[in-house]
Protein backbone atom coordinates (compact mmCIF):
# COMPACT_ATOMS: atom_id res chain seq x y z
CA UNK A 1 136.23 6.53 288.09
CA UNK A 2 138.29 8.52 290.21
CA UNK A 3 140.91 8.36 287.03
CA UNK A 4 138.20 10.29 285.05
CA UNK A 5 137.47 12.60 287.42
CA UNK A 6 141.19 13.53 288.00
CA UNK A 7 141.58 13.76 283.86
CA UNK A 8 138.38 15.99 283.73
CA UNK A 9 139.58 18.58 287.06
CA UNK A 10 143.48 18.47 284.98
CA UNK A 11 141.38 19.39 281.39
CA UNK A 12 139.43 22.16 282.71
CA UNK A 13 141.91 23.52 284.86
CA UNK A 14 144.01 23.80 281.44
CA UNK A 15 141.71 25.10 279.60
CA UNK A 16 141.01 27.72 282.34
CA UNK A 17 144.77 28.75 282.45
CA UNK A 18 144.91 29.05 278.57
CA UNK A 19 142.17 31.85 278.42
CA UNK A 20 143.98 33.78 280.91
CA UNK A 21 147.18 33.23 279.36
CA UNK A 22 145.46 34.38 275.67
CA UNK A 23 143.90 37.23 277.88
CA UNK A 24 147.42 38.33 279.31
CA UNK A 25 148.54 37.68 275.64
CA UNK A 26 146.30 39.82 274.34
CA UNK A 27 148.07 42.47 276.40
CA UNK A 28 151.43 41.69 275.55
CA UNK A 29 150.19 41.81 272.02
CA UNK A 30 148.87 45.29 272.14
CA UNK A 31 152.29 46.55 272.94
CA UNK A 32 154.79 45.04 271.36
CA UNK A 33 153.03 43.55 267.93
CA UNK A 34 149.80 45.61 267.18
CA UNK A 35 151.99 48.44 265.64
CA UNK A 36 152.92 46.20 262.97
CA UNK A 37 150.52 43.67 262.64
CA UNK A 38 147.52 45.50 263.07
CA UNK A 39 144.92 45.30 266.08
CA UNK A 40 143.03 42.32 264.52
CA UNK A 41 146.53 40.59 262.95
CA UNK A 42 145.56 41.28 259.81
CA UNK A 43 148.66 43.32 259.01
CA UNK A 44 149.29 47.24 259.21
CA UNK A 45 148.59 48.85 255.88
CA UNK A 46 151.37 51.42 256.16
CA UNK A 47 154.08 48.90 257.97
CA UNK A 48 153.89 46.47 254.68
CA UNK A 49 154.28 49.15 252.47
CA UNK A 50 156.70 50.96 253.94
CA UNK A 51 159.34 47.68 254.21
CA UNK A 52 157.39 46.99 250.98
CA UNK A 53 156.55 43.06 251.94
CA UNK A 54 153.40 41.19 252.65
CA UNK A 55 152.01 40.33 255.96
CA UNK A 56 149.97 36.87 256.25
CA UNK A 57 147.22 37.68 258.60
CA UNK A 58 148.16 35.55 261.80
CA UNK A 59 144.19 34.24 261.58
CA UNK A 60 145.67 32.85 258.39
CA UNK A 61 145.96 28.83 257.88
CA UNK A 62 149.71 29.23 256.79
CA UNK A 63 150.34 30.96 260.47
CA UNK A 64 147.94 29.29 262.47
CA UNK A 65 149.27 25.52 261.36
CA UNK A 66 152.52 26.52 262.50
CA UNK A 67 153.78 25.09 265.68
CA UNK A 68 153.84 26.97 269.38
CA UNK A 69 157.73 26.38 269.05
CA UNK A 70 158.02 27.83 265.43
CA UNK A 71 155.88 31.18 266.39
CA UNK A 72 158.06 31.59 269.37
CA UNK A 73 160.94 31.46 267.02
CA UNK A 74 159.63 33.81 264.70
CA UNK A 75 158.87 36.22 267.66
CA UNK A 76 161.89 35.70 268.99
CA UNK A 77 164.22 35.62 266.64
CA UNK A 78 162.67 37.30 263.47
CA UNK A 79 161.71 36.48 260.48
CA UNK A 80 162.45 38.78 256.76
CA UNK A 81 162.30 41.86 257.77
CA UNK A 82 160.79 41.52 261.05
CA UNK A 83 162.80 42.14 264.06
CA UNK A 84 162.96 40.32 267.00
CA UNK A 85 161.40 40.84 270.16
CA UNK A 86 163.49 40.54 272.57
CA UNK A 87 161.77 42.33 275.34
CA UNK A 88 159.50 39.25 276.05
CA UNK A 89 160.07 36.63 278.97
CA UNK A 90 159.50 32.53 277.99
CA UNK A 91 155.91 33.31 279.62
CA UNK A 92 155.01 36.36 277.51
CA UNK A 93 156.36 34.47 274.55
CA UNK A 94 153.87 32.00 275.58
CA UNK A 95 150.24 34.11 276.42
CA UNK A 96 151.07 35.53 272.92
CA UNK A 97 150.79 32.57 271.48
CA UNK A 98 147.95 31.71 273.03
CA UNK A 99 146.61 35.16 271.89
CA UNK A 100 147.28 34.40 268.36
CA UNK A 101 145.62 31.09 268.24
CA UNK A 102 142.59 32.63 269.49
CA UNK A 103 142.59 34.44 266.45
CA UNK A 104 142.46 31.41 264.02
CA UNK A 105 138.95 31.53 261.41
């Protein structure tokens, strides 16, 4: 029993810490992404057509099935024609995430 309780404290505690971390993400997001990808990830109109590609929408099942490690990556080290962003510490890097997975559909 007191196993369970000590799982069940350790669970919501985590799940308490990841909605603040999505919240600070959120943030984060708002400066250094939402010029590009638009302020619902869905993609800036103007941004795509200007470097003349096409942006998944991060809600997307291609982006949202991709690992926490792999969308670090990308943020941090680019991907086509998107620069890095290399303004971000490991914990930024990390409440973005946690942003982005809050957009999943």
């Amino acid at each position: 029993m007191k196993y369970m309780v000590t799982v069940v404290v350790l669970a919501l505690s985590t799940c308490a810490a990841w909605a603040q971390n999505a919240k600070e993400g959120q943030a984060v997001y708002t400066r250094s992404c939402k010029g590009c990808h638009g302020p619902d990830g869905q993609g800036n109109p103007a941004i795509a057509k200007a470097f003349k590609v096409t942006m998944k929408p991060l809600s997307s099942p291609e982006i949202q099935s991709m690992s926490d490690a792999d969308l670090k990556k990308v943020i941090t080290q680019g991907f086509g024609k998107m620069k890095p962003v290399t303004s971000l510490t490991p914990a930024q890097q990390n409440d973005v995430v946690a942003y982005i997975r809050t957009l999943k559909k």
